[in-house]
N, C-alpha and C. Protein backbone atom coordinates (compact mmCIF):
# COMPACT_ATOMS: atom_id res chain seq x y z
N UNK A 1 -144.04 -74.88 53.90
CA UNK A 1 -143.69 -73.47 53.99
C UNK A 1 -142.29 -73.26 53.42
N UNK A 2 -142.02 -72.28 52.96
CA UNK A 2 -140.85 -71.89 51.80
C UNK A 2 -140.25 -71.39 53.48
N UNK A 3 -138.61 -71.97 53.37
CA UNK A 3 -138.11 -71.29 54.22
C UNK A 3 -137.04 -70.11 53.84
N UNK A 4 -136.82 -69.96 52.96
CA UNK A 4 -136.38 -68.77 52.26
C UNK A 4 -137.32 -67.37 52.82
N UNK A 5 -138.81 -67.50 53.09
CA UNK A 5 -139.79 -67.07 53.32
C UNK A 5 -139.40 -66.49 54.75
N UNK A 6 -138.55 -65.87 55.36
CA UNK A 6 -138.64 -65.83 56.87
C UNK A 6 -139.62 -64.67 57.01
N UNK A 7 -139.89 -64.03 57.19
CA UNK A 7 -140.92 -62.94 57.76
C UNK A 7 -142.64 -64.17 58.00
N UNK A 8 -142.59 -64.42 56.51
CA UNK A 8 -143.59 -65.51 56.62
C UNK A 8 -143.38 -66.67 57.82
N UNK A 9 -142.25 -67.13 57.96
CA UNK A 9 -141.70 -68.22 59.09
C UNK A 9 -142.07 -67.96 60.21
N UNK A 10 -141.41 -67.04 60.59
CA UNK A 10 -141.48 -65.84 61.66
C UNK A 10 -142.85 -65.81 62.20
N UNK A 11 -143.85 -65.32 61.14
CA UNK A 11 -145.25 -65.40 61.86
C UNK A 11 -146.00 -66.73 62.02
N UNK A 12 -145.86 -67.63 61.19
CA UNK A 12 -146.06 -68.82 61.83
C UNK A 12 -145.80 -69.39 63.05
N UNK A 13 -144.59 -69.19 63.41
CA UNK A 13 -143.92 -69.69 64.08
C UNK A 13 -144.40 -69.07 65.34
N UNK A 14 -144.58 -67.03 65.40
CA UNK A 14 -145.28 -66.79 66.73
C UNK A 14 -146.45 -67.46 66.49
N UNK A 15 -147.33 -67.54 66.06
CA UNK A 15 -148.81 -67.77 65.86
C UNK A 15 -148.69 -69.35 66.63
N UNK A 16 -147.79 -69.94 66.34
CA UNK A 16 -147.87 -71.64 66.65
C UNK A 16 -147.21 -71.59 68.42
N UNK A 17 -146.15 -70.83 68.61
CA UNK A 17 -146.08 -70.42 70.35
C UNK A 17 -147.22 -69.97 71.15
N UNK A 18 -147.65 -68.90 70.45
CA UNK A 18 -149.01 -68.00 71.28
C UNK A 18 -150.17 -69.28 71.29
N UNK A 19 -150.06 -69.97 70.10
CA UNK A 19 -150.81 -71.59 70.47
C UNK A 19 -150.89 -72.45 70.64
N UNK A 20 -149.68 -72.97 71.79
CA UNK A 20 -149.29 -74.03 72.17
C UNK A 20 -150.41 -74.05 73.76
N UNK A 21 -151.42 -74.92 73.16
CA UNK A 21 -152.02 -74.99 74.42
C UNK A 21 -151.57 -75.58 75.61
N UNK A 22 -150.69 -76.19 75.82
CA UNK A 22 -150.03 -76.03 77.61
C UNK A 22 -148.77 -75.25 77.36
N UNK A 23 -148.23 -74.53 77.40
CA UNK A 23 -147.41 -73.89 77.14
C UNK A 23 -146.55 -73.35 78.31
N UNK A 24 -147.61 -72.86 79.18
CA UNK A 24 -147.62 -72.47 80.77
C UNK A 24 -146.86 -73.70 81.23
N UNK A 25 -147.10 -74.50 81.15
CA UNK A 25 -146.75 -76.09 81.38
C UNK A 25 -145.34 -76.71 81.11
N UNK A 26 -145.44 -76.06 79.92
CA UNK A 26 -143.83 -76.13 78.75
C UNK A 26 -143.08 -75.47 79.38
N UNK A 27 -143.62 -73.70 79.73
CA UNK A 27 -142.76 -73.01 80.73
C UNK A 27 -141.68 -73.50 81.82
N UNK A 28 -142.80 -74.23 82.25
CA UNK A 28 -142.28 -74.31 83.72
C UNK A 28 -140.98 -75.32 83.82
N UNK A 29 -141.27 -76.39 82.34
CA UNK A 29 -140.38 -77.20 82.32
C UNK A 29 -139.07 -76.93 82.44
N UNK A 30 -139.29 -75.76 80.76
CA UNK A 30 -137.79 -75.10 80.39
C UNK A 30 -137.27 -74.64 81.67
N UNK A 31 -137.80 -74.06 83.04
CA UNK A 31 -137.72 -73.14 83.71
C UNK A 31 -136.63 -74.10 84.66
N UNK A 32 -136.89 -75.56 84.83
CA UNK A 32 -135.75 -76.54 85.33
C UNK A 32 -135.19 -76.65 84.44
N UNK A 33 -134.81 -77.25 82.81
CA UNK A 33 -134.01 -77.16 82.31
C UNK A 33 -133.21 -76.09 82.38
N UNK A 34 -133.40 -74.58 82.49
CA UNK A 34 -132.42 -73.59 82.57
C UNK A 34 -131.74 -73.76 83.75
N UNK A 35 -132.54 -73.84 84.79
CA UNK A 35 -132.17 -73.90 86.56
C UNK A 35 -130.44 -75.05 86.83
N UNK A 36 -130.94 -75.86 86.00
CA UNK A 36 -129.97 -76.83 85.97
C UNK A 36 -128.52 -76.82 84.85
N UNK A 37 -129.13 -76.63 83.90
CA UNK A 37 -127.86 -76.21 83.22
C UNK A 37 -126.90 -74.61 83.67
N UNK A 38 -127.78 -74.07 84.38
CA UNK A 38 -126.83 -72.98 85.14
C UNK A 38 -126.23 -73.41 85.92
N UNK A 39 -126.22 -74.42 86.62
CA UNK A 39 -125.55 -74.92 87.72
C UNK A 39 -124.00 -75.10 87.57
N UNK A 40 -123.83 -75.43 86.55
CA UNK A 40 -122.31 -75.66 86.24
C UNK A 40 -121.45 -74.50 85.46
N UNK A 41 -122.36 -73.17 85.17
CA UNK A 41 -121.99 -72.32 84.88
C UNK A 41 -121.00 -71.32 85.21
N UNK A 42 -120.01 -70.50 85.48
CA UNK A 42 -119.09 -69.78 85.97
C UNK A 42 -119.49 -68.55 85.73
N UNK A 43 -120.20 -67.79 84.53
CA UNK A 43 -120.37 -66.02 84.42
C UNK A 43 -120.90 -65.91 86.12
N UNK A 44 -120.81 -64.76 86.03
CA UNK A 44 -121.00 -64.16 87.12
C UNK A 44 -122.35 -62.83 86.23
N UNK A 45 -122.36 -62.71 85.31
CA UNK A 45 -122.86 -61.42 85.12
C UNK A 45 -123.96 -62.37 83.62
N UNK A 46 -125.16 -61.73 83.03
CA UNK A 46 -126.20 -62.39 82.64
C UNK A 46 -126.65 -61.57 81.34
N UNK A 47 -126.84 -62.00 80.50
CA UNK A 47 -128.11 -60.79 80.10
C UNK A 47 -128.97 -62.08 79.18
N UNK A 48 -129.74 -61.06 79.33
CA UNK A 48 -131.85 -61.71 79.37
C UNK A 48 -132.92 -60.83 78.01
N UNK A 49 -133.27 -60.94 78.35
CA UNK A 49 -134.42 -60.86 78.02
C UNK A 49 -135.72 -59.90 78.59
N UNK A 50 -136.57 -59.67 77.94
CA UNK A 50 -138.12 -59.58 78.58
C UNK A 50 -138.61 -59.70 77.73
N UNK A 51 -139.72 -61.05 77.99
CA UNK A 51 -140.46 -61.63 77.45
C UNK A 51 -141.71 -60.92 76.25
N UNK A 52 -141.07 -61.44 75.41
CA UNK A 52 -142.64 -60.59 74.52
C UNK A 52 -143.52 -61.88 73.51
N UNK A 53 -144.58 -61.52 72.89
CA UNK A 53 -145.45 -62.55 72.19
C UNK A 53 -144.98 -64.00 72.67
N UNK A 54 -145.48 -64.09 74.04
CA UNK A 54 -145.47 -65.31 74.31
C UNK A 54 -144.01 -66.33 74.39
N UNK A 55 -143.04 -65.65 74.43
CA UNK A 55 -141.72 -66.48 74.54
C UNK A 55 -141.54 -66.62 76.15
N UNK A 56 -140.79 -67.46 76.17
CA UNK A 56 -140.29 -68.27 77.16
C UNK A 56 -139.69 -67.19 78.31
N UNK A 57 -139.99 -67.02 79.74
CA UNK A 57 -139.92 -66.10 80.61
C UNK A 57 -138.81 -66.42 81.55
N UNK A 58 -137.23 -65.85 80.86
CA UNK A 58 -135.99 -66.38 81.55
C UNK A 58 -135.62 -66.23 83.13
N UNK A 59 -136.31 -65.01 83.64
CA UNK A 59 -136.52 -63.99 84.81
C UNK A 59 -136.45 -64.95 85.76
N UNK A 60 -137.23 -65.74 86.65
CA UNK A 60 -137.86 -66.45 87.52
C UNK A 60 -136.80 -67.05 87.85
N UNK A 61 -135.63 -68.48 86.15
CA UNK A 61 -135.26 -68.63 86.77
C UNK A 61 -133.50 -67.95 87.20
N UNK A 62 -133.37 -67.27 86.15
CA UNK A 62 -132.14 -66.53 86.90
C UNK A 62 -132.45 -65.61 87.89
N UNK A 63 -133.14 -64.85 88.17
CA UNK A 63 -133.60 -64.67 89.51
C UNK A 63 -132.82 -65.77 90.70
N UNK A 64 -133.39 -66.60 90.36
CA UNK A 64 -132.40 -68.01 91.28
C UNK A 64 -131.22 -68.16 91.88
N UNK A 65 -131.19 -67.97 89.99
CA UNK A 65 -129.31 -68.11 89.44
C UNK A 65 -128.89 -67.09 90.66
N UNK A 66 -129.18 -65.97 90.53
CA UNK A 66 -128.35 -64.47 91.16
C UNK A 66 -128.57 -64.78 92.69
N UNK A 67 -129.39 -65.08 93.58
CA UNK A 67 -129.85 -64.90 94.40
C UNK A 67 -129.12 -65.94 95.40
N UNK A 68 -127.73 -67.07 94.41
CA UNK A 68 -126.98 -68.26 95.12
C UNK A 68 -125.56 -67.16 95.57
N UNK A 69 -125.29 -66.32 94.75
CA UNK A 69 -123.98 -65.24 95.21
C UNK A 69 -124.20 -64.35 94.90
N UNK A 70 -123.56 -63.02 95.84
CA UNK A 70 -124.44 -61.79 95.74
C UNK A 70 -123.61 -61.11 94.60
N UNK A 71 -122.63 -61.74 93.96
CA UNK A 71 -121.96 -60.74 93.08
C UNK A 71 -122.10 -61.15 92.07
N UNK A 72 -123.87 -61.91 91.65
CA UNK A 72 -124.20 -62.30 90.19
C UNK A 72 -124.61 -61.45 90.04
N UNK A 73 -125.05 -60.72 88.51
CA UNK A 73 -126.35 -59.95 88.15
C UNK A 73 -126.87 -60.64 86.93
N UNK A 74 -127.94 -59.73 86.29
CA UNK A 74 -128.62 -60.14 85.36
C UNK A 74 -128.64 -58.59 84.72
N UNK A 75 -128.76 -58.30 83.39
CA UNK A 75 -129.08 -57.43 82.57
C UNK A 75 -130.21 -57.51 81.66
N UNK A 76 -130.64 -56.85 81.38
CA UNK A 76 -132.44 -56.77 80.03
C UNK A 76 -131.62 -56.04 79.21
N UNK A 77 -131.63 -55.82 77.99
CA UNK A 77 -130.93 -54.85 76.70
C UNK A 77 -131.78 -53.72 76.79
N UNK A 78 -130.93 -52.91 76.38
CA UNK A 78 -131.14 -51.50 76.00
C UNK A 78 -130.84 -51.18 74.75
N UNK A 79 -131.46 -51.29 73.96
CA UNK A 79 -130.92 -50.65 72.30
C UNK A 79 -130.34 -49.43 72.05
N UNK A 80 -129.44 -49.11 71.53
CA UNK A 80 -128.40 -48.17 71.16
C UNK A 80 -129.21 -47.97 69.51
N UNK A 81 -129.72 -46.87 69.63
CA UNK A 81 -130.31 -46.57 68.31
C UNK A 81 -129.19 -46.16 66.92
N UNK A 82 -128.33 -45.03 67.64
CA UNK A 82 -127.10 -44.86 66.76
C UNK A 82 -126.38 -46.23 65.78
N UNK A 83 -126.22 -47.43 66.99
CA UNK A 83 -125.62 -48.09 66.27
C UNK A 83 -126.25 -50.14 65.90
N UNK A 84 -127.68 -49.69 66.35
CA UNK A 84 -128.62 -51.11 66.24
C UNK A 84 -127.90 -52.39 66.47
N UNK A 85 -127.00 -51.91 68.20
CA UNK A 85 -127.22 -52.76 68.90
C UNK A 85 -127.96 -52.81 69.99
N UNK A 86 -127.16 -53.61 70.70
CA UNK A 86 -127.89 -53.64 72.36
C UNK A 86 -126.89 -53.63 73.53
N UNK A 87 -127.42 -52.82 74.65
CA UNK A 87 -126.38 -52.56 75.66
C UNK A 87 -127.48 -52.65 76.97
N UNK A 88 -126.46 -53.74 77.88
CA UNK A 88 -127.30 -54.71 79.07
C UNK A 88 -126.99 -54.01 80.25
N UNK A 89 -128.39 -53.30 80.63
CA UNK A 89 -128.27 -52.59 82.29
C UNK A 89 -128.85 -53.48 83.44
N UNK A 90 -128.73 -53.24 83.83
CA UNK A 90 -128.82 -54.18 85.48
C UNK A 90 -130.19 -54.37 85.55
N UNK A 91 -130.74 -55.41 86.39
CA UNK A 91 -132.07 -55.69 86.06
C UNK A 91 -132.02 -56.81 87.50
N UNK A 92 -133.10 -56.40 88.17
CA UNK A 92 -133.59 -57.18 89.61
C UNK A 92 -135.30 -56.95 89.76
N UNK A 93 -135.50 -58.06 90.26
CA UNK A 93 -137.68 -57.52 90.52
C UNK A 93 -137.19 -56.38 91.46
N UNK A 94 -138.65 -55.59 90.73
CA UNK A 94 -138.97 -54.15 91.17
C UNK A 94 -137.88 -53.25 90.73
N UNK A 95 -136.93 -53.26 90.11
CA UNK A 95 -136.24 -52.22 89.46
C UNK A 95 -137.09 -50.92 88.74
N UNK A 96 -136.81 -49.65 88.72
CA UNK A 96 -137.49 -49.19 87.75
C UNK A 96 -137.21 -48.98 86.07
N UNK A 97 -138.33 -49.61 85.80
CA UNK A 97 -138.65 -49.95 84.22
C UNK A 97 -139.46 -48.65 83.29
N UNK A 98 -138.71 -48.46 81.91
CA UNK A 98 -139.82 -47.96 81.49
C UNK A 98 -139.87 -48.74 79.65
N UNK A 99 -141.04 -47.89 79.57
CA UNK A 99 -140.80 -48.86 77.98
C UNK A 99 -139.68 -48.31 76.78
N UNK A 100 -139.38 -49.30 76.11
CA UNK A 100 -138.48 -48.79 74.91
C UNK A 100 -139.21 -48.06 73.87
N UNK A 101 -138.49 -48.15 72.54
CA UNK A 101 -138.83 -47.52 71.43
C UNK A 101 -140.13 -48.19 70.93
N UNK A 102 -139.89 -49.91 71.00
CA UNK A 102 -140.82 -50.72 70.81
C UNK A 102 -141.66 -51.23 71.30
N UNK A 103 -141.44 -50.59 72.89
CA UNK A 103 -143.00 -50.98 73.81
C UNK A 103 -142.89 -51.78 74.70
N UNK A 104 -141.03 -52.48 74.80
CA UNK A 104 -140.72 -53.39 75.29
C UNK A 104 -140.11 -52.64 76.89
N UNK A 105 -140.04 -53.02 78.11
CA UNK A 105 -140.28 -52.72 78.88
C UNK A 105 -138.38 -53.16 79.21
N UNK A 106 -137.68 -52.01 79.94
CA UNK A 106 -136.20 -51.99 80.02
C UNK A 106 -136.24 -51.19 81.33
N UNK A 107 -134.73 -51.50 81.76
CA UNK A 107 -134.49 -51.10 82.95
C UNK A 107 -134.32 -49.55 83.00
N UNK A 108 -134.64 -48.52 84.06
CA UNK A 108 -134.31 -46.97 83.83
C UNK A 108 -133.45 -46.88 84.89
N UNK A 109 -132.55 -46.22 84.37
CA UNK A 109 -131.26 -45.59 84.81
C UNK A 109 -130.54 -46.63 86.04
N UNK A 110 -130.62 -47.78 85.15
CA UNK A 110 -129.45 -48.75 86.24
C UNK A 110 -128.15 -48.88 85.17
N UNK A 111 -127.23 -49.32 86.18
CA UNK A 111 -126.18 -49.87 85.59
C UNK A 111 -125.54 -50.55 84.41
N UNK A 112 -124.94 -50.23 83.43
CA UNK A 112 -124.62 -50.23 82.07
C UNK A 112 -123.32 -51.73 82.59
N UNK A 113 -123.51 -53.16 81.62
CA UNK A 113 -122.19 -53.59 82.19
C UNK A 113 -122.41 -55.21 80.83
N UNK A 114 -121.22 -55.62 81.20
CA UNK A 114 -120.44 -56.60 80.22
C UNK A 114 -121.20 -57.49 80.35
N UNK A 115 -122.36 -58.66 79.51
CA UNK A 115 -122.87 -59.62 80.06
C UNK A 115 -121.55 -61.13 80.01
N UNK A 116 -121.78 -61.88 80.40
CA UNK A 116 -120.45 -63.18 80.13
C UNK A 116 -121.05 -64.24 79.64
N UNK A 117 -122.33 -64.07 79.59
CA UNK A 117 -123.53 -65.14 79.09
C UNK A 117 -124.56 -64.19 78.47
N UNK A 118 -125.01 -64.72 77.36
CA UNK A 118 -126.61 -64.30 77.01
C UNK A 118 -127.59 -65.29 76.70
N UNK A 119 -128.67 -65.04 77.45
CA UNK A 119 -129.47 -65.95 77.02
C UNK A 119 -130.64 -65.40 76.30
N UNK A 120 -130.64 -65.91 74.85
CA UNK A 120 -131.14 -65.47 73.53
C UNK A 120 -132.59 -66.29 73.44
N UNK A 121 -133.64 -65.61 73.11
CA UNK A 121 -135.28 -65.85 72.82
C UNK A 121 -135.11 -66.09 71.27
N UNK A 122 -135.34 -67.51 70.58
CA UNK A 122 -135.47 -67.91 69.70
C UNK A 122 -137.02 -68.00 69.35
N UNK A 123 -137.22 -67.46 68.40
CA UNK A 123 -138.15 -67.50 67.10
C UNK A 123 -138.40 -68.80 67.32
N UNK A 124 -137.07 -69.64 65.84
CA UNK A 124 -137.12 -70.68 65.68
C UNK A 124 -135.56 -71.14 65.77
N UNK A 125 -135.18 -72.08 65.87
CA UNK A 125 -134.11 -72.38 65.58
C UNK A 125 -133.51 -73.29 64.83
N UNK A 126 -132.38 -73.82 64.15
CA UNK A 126 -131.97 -74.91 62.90
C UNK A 126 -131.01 -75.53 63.77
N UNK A 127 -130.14 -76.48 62.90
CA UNK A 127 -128.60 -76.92 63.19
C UNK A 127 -127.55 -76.62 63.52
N UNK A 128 -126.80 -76.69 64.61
CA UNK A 128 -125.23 -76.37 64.67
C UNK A 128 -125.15 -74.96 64.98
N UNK A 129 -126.31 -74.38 66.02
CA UNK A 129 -126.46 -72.82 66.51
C UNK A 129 -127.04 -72.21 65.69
N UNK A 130 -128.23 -72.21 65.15
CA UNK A 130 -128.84 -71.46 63.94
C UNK A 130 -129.89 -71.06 64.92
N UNK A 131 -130.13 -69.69 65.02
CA UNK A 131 -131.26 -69.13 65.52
C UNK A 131 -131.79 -68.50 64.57
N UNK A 132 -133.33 -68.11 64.65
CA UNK A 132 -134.31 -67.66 63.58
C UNK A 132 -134.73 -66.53 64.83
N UNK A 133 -134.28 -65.15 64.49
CA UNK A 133 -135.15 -64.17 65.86
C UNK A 133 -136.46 -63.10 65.09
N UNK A 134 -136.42 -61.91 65.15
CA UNK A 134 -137.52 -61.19 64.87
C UNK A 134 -137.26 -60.33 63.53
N UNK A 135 -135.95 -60.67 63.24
CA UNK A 135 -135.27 -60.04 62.13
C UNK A 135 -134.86 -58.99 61.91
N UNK A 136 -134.60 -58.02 62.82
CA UNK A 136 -133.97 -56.83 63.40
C UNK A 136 -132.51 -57.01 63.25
N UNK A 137 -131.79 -58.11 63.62
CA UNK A 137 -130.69 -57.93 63.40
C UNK A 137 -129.77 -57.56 64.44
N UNK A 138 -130.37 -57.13 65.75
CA UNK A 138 -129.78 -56.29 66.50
C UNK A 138 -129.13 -57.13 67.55
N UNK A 139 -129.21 -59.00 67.60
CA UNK A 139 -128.30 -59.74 68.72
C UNK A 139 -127.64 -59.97 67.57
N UNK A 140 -127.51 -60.15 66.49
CA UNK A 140 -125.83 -60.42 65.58
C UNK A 140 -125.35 -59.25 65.82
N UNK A 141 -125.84 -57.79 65.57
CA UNK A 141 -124.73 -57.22 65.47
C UNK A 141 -123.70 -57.26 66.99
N UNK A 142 -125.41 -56.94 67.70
CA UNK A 142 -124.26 -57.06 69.25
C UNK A 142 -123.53 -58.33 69.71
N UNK A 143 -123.79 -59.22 69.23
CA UNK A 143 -122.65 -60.35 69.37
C UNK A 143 -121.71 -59.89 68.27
N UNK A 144 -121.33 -59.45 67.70
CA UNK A 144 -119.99 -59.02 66.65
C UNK A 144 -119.53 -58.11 66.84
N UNK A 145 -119.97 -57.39 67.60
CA UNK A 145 -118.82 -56.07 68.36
C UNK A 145 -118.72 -56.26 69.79
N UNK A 146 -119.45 -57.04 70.86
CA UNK A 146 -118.67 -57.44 71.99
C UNK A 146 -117.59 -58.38 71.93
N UNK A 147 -116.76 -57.61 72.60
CA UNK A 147 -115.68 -58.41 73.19
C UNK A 147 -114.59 -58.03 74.14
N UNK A 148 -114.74 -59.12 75.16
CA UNK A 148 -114.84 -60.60 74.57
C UNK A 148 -116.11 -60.88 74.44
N UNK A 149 -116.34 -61.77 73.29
CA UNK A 149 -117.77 -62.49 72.93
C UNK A 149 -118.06 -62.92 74.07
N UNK A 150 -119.26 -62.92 74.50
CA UNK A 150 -119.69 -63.91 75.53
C UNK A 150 -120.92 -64.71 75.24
N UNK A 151 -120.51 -66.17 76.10
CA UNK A 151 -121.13 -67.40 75.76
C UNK A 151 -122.42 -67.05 75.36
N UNK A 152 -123.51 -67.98 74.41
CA UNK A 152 -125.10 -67.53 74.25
C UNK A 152 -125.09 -68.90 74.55
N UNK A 153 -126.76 -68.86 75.08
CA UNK A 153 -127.64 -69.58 74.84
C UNK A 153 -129.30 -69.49 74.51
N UNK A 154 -129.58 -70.21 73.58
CA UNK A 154 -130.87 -70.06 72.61
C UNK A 154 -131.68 -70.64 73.75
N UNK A 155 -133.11 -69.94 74.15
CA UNK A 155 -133.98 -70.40 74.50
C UNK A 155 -135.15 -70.92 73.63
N UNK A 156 -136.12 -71.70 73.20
CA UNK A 156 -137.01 -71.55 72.59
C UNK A 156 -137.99 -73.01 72.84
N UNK A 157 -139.30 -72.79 72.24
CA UNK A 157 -140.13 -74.07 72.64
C UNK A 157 -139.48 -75.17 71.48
N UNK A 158 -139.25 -76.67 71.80
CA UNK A 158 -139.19 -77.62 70.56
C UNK A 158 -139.86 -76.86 69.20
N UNK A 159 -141.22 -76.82 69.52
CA UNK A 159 -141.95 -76.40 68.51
C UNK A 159 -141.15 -76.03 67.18
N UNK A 160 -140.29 -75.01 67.49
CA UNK A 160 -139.38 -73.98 66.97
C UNK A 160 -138.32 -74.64 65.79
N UNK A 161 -138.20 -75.81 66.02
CA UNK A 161 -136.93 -76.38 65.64
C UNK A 161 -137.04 -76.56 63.95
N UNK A 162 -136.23 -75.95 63.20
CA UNK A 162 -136.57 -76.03 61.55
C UNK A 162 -135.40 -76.67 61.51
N UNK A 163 -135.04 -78.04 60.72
CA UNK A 163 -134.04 -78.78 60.40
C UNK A 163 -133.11 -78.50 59.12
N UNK A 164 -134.53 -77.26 58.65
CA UNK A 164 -133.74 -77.05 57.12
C UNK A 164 -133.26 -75.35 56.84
N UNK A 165 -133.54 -75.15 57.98
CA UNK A 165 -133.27 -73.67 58.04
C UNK A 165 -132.02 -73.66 57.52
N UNK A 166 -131.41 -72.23 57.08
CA UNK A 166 -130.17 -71.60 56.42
C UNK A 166 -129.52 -70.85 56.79
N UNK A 167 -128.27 -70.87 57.15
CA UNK A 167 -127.41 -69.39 57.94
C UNK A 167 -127.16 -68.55 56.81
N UNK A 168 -127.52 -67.30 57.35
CA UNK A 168 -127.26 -65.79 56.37
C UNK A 168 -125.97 -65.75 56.47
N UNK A 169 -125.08 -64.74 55.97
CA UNK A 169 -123.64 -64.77 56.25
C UNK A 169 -123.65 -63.49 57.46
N UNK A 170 -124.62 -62.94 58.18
CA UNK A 170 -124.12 -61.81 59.24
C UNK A 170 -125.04 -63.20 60.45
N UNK A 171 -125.55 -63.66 60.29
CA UNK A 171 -125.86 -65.05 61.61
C UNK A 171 -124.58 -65.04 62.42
N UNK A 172 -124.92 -65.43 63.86
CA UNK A 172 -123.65 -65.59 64.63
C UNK A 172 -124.00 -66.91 65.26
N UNK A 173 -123.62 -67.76 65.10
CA UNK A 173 -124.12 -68.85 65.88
C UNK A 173 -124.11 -68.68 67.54
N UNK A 174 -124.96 -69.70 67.85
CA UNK A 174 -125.14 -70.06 69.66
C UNK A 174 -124.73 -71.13 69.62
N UNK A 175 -124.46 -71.06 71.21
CA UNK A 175 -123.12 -71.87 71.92
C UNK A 175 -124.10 -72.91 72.46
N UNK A 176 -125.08 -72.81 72.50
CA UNK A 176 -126.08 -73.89 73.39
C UNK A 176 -127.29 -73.46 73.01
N UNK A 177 -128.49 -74.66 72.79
CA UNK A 177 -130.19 -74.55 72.99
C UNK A 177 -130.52 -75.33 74.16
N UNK A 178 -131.57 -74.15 74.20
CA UNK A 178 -132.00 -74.98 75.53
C UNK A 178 -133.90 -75.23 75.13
N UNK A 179 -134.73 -76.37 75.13
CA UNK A 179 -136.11 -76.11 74.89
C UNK A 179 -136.74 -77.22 76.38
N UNK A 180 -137.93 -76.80 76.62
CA UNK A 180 -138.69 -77.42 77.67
C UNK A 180 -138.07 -79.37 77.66
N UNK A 181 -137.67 -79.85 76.32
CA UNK A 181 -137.01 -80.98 76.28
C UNK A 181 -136.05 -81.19 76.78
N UNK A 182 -135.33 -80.50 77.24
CA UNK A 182 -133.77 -80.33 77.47
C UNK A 182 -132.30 -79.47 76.82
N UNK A 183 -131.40 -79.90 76.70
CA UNK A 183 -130.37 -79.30 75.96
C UNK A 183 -130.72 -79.92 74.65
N UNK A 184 -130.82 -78.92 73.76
CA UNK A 184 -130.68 -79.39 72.42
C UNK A 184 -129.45 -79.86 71.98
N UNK A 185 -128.34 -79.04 71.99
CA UNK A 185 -126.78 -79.35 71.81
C UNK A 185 -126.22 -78.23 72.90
N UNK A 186 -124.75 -78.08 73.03
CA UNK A 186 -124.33 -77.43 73.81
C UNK A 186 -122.65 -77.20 73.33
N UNK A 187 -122.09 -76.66 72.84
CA UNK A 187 -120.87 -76.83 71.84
C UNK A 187 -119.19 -77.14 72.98
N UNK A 188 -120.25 -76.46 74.05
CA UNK A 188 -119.19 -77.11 75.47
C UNK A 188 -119.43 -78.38 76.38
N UNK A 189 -120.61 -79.36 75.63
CA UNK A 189 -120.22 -80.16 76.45
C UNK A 189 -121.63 -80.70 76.40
């Protein structure tokens, strides 16, 4: 496969997640790998995700994460259409949700706030923080106008891993991968 080709990549790449027959399985793994590498973590404040075409379901375990001190939270993005980023409102089970522009399901009328961590749903990912996402564009930009930057980390299945992938020049690298294997790298440690 031409990796110059990303749109083409891209759908491979869901097509090969949505068919990872234990996957559920893979889940659960990543779901201790995250559990544990939070442990030594310091943010106090989160932002996430909600899960779409079959990616990796961060919820469950920061759920966890939040639930050890009451003055953690977690955030889901909210897209800022004006300026195609993203802005992280508060997010707990049973919050009320409604869907976005894209169908994707976001928090309604909670709390607008700074995440200190993100943890990023990789496509695919390369070398030395290279994430491959849906091609929107919209976690570079919002990692290039928060600040302070706050830490990322790439979630994604092994599967994912392209060795020859290429950074664009608007790419922002991640600070850490995390796949059902373990830490891929971690640039702190």
């Amino acid at each position: 496969m031409d990796l110059n080709d990303k749109p083409a990549l891209r759908h491979k790449l869901i097509q090969d997640r949505l068919n990872l027959p234990d996957r559920l399985a893979l889940a659960a793994q990543m779901q201790e790998v995250l559990r544990v590498w939070l442990v030594r973590r310091r943010e106090t404040t989160i932002g996430a995700y909600w899960p779409i075409k079959g990616e990796f379901d961060p919820l469950p375990a920061l759920y966890r994460w939040s639930e050890a001190h009451p003055d953690r939270r977690i955030g889901l993005p909210v897209v800022d259409k004006q300026h195609g980023t993203l802005r992280f409102h508060v997010w707990y089970p049973g919050c009320p949700m409604e869907d976005d522009a894209y169908g994707i399901p976001k928090p309604k009328d909670t709390e607008v706030f700074e995440p200190q961590l993100l943890v990023v749903p990789c496509v695919g990912y390369g070398p030395c923080g290279l994430r491959l996402g849906y091609g929107g564009g919209f976690m570079d930009r919002t990692l290039a106008e928060l600040r302070p930057r706050p830490a990322t980390v790439g979630v994604g299945y092994a599967h994912g891993f392209q060795p020859l992938l290429k950074a664009e020049t608007h790419d922002v690298p991640l600070d850490a991968m995390i796949t059902e294997e373990g830490v891929v790298w971690d640039k702190n440690g």
